[in-house]
Protein backbone atom coordinates (compact mmCIF):
# COMPACT_ATOMS: atom_id res chain seq x y z
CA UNK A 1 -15.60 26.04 -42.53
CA UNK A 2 -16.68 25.52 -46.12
CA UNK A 3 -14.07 24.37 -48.57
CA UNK A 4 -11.96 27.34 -50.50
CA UNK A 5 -12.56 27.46 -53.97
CA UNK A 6 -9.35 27.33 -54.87
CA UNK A 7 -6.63 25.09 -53.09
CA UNK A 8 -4.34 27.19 -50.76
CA UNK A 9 -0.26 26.27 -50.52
CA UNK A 10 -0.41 26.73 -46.41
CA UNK A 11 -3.16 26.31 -44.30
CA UNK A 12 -2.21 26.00 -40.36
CA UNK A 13 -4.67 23.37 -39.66
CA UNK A 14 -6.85 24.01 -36.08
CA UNK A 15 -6.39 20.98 -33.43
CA UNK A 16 -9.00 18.48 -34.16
CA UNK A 17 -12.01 17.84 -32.10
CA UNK A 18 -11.80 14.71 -31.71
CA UNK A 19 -9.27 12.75 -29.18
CA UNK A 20 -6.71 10.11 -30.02
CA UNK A 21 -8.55 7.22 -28.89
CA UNK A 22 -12.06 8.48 -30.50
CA UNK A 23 -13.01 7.69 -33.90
CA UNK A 24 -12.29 10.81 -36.43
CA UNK A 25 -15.93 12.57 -37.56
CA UNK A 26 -16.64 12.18 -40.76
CA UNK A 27 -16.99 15.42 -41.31
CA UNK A 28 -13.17 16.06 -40.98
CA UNK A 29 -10.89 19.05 -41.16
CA UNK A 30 -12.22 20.85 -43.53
CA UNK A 31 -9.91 23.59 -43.11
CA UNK A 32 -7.31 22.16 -45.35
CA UNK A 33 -10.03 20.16 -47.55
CA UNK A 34 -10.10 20.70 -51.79
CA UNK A 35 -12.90 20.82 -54.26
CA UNK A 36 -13.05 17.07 -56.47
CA UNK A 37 -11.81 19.61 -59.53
CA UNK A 38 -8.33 20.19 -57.84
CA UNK A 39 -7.95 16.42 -56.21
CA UNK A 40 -5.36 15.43 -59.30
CA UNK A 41 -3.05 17.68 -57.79
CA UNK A 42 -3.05 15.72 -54.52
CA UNK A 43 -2.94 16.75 -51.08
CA UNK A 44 0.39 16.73 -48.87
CA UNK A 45 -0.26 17.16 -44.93
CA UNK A 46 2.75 18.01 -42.91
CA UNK A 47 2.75 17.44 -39.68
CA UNK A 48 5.23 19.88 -37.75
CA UNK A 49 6.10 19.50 -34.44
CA UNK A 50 7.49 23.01 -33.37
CA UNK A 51 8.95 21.88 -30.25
CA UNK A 52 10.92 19.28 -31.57
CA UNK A 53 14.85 19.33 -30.65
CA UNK A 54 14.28 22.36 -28.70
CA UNK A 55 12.37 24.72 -30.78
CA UNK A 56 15.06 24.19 -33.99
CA UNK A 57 11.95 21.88 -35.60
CA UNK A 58 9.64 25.06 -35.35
CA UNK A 59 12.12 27.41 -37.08
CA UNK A 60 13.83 25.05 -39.52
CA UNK A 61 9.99 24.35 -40.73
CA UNK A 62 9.31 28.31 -41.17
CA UNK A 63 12.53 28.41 -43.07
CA UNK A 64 11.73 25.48 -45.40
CA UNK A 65 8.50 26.32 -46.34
CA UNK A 66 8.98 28.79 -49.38
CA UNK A 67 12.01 25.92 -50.52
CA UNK A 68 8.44 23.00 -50.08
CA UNK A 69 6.27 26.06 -52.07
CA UNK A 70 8.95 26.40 -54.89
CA UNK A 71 9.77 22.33 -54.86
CA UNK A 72 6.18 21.21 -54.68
CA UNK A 73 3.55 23.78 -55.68
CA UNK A 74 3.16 21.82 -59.42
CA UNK A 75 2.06 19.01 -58.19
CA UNK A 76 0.41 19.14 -55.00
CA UNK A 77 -1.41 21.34 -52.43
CA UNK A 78 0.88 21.75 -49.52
CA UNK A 79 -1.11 22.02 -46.17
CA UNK A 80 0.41 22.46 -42.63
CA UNK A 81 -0.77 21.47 -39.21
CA UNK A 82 1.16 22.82 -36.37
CA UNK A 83 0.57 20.22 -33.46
CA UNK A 84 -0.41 22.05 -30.04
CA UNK A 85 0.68 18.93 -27.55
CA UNK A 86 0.40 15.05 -27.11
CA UNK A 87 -1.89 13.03 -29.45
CA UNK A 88 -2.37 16.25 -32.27
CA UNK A 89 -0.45 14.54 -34.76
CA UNK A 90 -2.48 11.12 -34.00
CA UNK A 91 -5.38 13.40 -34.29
CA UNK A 92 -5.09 15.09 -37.71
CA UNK A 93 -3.43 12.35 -39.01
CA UNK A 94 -6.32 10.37 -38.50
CA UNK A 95 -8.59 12.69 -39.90
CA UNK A 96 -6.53 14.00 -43.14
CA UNK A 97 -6.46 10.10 -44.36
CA UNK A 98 -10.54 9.93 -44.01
CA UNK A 99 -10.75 13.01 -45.59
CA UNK A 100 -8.69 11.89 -48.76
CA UNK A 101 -4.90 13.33 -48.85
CA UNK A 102 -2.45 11.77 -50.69
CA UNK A 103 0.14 11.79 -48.04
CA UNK A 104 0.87 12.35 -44.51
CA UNK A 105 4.94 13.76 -43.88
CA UNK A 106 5.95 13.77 -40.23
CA UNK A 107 8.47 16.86 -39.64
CA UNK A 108 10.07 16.17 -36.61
CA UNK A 109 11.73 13.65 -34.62
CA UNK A 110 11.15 9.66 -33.44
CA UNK A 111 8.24 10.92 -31.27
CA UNK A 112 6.61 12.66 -34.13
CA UNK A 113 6.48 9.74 -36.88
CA UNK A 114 5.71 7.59 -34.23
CA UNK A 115 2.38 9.62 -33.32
CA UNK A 116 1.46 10.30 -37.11
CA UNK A 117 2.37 6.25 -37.97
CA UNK A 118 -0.49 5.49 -34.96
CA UNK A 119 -3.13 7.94 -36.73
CA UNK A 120 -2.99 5.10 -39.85
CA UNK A 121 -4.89 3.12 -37.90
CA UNK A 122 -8.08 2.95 -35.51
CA UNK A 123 -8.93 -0.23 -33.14
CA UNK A 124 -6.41 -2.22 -34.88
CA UNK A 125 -7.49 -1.54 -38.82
CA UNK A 126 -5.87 0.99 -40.91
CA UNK A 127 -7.65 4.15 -41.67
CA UNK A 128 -9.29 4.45 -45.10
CA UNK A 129 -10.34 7.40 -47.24
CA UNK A 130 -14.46 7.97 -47.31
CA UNK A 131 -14.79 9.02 -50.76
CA UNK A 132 -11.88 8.22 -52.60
CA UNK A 133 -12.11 4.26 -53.60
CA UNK A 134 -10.90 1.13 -51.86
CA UNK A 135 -7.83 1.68 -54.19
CA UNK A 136 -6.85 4.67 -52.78
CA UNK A 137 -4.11 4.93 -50.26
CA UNK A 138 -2.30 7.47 -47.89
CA UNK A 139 1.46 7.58 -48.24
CA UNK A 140 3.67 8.16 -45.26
CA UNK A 141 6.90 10.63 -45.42
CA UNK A 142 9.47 11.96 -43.02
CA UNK A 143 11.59 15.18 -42.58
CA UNK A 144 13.79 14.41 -40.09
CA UNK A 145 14.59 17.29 -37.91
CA UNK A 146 13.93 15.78 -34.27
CA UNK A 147 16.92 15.35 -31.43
CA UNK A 148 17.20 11.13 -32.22
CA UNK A 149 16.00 10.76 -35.78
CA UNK A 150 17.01 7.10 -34.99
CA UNK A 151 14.42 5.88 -37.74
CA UNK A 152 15.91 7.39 -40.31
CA UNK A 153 19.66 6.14 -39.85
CA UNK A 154 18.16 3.03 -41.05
CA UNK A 155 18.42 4.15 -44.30
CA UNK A 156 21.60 6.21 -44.10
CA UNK A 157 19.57 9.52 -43.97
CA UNK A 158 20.93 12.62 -42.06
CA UNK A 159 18.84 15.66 -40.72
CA UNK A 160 19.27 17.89 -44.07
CA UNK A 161 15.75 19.28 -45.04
CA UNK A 162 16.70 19.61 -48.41
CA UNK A 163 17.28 15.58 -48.80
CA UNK A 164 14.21 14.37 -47.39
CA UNK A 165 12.00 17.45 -49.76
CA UNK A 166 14.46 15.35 -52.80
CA UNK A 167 12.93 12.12 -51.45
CA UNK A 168 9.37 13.40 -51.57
CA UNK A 169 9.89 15.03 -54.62
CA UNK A 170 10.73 12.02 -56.27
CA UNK A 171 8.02 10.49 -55.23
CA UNK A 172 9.68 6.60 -54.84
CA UNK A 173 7.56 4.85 -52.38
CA UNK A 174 8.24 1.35 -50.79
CA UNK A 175 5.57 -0.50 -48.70
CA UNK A 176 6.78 -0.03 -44.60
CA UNK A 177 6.21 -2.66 -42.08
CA UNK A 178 4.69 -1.67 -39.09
CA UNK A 179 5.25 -3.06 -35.70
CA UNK A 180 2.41 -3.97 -33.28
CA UNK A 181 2.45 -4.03 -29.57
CA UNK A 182 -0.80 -5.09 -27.03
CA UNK A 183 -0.69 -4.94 -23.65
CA UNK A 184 -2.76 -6.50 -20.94
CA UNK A 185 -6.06 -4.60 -22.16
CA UNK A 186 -5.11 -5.92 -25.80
CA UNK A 187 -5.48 -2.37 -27.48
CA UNK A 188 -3.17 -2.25 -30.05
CA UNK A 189 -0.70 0.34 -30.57
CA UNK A 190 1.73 0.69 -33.35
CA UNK A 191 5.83 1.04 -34.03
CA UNK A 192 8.02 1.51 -37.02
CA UNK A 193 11.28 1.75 -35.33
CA UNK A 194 12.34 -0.14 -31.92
CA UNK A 195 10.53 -1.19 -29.07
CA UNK A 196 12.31 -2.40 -25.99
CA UNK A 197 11.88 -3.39 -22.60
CA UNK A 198 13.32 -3.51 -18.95
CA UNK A 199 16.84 -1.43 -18.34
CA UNK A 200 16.28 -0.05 -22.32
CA UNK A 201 12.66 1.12 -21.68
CA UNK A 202 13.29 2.73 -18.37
CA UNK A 203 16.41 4.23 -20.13
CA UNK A 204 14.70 5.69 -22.51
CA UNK A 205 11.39 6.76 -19.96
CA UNK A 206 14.19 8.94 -17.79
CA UNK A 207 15.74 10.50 -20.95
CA UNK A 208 12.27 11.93 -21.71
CA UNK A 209 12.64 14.18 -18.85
CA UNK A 210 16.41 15.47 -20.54
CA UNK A 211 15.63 16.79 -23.41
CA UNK A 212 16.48 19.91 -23.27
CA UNK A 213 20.08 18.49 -23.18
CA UNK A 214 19.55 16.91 -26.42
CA UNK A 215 21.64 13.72 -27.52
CA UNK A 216 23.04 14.24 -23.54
CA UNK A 217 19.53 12.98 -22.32
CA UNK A 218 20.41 9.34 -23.49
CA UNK A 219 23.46 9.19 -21.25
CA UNK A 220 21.44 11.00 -18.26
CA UNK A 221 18.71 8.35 -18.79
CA UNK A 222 20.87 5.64 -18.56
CA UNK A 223 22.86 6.35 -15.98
CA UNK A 224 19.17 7.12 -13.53
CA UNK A 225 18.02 3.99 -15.20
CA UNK A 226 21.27 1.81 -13.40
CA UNK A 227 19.86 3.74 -9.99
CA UNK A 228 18.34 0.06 -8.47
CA UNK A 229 18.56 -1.66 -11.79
CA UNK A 230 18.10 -5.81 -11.52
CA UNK A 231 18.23 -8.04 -13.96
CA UNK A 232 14.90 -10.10 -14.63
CA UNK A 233 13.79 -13.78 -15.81
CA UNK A 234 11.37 -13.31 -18.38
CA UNK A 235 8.87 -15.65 -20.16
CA UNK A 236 9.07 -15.35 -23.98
CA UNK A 237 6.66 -17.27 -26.48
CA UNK A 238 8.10 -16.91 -30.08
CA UNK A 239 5.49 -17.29 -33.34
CA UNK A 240 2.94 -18.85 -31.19
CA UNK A 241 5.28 -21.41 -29.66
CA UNK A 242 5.53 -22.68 -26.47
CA UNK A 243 6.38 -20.47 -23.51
CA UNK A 244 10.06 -20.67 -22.53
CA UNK A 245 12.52 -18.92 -19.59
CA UNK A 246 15.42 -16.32 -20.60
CA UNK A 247 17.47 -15.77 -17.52
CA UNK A 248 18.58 -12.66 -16.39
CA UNK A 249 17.57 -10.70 -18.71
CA UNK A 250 18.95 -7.12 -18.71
CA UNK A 251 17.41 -5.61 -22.34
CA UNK A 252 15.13 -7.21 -24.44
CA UNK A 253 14.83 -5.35 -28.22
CA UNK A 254 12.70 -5.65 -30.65
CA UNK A 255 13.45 -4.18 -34.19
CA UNK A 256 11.35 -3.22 -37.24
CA UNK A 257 14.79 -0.64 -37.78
CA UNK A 258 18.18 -0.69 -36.81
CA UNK A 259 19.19 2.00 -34.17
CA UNK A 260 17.72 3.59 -31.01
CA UNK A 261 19.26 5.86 -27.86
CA UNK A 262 20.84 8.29 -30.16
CA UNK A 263 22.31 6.07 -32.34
CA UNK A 264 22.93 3.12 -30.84
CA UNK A 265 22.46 0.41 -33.58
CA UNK A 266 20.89 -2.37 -31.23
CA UNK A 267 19.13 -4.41 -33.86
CA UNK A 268 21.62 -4.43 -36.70
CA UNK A 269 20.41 -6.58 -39.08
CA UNK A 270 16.68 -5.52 -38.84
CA UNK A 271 15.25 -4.54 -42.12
CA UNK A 272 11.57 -2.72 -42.19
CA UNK A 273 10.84 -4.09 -45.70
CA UNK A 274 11.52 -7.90 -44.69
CA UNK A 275 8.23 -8.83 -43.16
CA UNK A 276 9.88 -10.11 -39.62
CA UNK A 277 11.47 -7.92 -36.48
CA UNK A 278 14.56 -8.58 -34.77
CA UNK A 279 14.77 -9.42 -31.41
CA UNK A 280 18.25 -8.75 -29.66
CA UNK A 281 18.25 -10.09 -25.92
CA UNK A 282 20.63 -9.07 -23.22
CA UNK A 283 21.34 -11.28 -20.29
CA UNK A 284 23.29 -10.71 -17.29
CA UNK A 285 24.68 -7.33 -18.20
CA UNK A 286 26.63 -5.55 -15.09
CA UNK A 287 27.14 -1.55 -15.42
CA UNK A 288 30.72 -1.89 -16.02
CA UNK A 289 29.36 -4.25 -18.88
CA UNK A 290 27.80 -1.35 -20.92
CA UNK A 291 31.31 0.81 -20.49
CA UNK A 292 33.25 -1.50 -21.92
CA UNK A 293 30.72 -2.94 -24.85
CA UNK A 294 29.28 0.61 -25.79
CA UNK A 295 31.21 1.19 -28.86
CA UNK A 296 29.99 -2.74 -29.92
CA UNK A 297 26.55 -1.13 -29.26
CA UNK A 298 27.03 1.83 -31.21
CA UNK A 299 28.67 0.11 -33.94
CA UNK A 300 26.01 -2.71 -34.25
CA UNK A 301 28.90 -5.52 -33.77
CA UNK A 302 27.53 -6.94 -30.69
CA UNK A 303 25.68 -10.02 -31.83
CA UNK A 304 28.79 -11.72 -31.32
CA UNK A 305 29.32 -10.78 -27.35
CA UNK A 306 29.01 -13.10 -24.97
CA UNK A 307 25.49 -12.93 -23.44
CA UNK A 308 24.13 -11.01 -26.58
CA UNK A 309 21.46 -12.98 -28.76
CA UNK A 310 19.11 -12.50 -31.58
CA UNK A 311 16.63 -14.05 -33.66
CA UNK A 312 14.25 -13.25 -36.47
CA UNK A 313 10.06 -13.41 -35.56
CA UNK A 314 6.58 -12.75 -36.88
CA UNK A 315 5.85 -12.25 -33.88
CA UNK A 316 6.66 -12.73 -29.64
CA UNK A 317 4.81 -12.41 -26.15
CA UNK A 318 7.17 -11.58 -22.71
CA UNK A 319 5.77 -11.68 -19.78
CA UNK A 320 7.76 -11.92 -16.44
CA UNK A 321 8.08 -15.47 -14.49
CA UNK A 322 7.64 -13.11 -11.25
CA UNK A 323 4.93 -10.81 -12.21
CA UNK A 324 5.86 -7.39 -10.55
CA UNK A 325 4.50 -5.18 -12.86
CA UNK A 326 7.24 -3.18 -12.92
CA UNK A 327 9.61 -3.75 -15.82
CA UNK A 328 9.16 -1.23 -18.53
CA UNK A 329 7.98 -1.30 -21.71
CA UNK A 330 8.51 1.75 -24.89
CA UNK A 331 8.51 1.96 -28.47
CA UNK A 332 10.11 4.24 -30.93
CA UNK A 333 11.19 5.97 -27.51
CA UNK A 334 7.79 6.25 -26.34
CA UNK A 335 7.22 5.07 -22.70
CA UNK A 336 3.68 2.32 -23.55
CA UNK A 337 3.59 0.74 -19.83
CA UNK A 338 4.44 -2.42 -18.54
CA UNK A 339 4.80 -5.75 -18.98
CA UNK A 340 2.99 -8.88 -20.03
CA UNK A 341 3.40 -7.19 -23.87
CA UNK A 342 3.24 -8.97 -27.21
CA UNK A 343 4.71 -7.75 -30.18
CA UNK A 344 3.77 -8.68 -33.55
CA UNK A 345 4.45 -6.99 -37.27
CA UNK A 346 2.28 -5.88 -40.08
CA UNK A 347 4.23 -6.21 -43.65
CA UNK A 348 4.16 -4.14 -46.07
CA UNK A 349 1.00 -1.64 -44.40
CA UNK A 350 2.42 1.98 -45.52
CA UNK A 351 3.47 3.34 -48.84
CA UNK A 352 6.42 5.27 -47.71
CA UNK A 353 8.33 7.92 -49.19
CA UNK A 354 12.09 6.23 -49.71
């Protein structure tokens, strides 16, 4: 569809053609595309997922959209994508930063920054803009309006709208780490929050299935994930080092961010700005163990518990020391697979609205 000639404040942008694991056309979505005259006023994407918590994202976003219009209109064009299933935000995300836009904002939960933080990058490399200069660069925002909004507890942010359209309006932007994760096949996929494996992962995998209970689907995940549950030996390889054997291992965490589960501040002293992730390791944890430690959990205090330990990386490989391919592996409470995984982190690789 040929360009309008002047830039509209809402476009519903159509699913693109191309699939998340295909490189984006260069042709784009033109759809939501401006002339070069109207470019100073930049281009904001928002990526809505109308699903989210329920159906509330889909109808807080219709109700928010004149307050974006009135907030916004001045100095940018403010374009919408409605996502129709898995992989649309990777998609258009993908294909809005070759085609130019100033910035991609997530509106959703975990899942949705998670999907529109994986369309910055193809095969490994971040995404560039064809025609706008090796200077130019994408910025990432978030309007948290999801079930977990883990992410943005980070940073002491609640679910109000009207906060995160402040943040935007402002404009601040700090440069985001990214977490990296490869699996067997070495494809790399990408994480801003927390990835985690074993009784975490397969937490988090079952909770997936409870959503329609909301912050209730945590507890419901857990308690399936205890159905059968044994604690593993793992093989960890910190920086590069030398392989080494953690017994017993019941969690295994890794934080670019603090919290995950609802809330549940697991890597406390994680900091996405700091160039490193936190890795929190739980050995030897019984059931009656999370009962009585959850409120440590929650609160972030359990460094100090007996069996509880943590440690700041560039980067780390696990692997198990009995391969069973069964111990789960998920990030930003995404389910990615299985182990052997290594996890690595990207500093400073997204301008993000903070």
């Amino acid at each position: 569809m040929a360009a309008p000639a002047t830039p509209r404040q809402s476009l519903i942008l159509p699913r693109a053609s191309s699939h998340s694991h295909s490189q984006p056309s260069a042709g784009g979505l033109t759809s939501y595309r401006v002339t070069a005259s109207h470019r100073r006023r930049g281009d904001f994407v928002f990526v809505v997922n109308p699903l989210g918590a329920n159906g509330r994202t889909g109808k807080q976003w219709k109700q928010l959209l004149p307050l974006l219009r009135t907030r916004l209109a001045d100095q940018c064009n403010i374009c919408e994508c409605i996502t129709s299933g898995p992989s649309h935000a990777i998609d258009v995300t993908r294909e809005a930063i070759k085609d130019g836009v100033d910035a991609v904002i997530a509106v959703g939960g975990d899942g949705t920054l998670h999907e529109v933080v994986n369309g910055f990058f193809w095969e490994g490399s971040p995404v560039c803009a064809l025609d706008r200069g090796p200077d130019h660069s994408t910025a990432l925002g978030l309007i948290p309006l999801g079930t977990g909004s883990d992410f943005a507890r980070t940073f002491g942010w609640t679910n109000d709208p009207h906060d995160a359209i402040d943040r935007i309006v402002r404009g601040v932007k700090s440069k985001l780490d990214v977490g990296v994760m490869e699996g067997p096949n070495r494809e790399p996929h990408f994480f801003v929050n927390v990835a985690d494996i074993h009784l975490s992962a397969k937490a988090g995998y079952f909770a997936s299935m409870y959503k329609s209970f909301g912050n209730l689907c945590y507890v419901f995940g857990a308690l399936r994930a205890f159905w059968g549950h044994n604690n593993q030996d793992m093989r960890i390889k910190v920086n590069g080092g030398e392989w080494r054997t953690v017994h017993n291992v019941t969690a295994l965490c890794i934080g670019n961010a603090k919290y995950f589960g609802g809330g549940m501040k697991i890597t406390p002293t994680a900091d996405p700005f700091s160039g490193n992730l936190e890795v929190v390791i739980l050995q030897d944890f019984k059931w009656y163990d999370f009962i009585l430690k959850l409120h440590r959990l929650y609160g972030g205090t359990h460094l100090s518990v007996n069996g509880v330990s943590s440690m700041r990386v560039q980067s780390i490989e696990v692997a198990e020391v009995a391969a069973s391919g069964g111990v789960f592996v998920q990030s930003d409470g995404e389910h990615f697979g299985f182990l052997p995984t290594k996890f690595s982190v990207l500093p400073r690789a997204v301008d993000f609205f903070c």
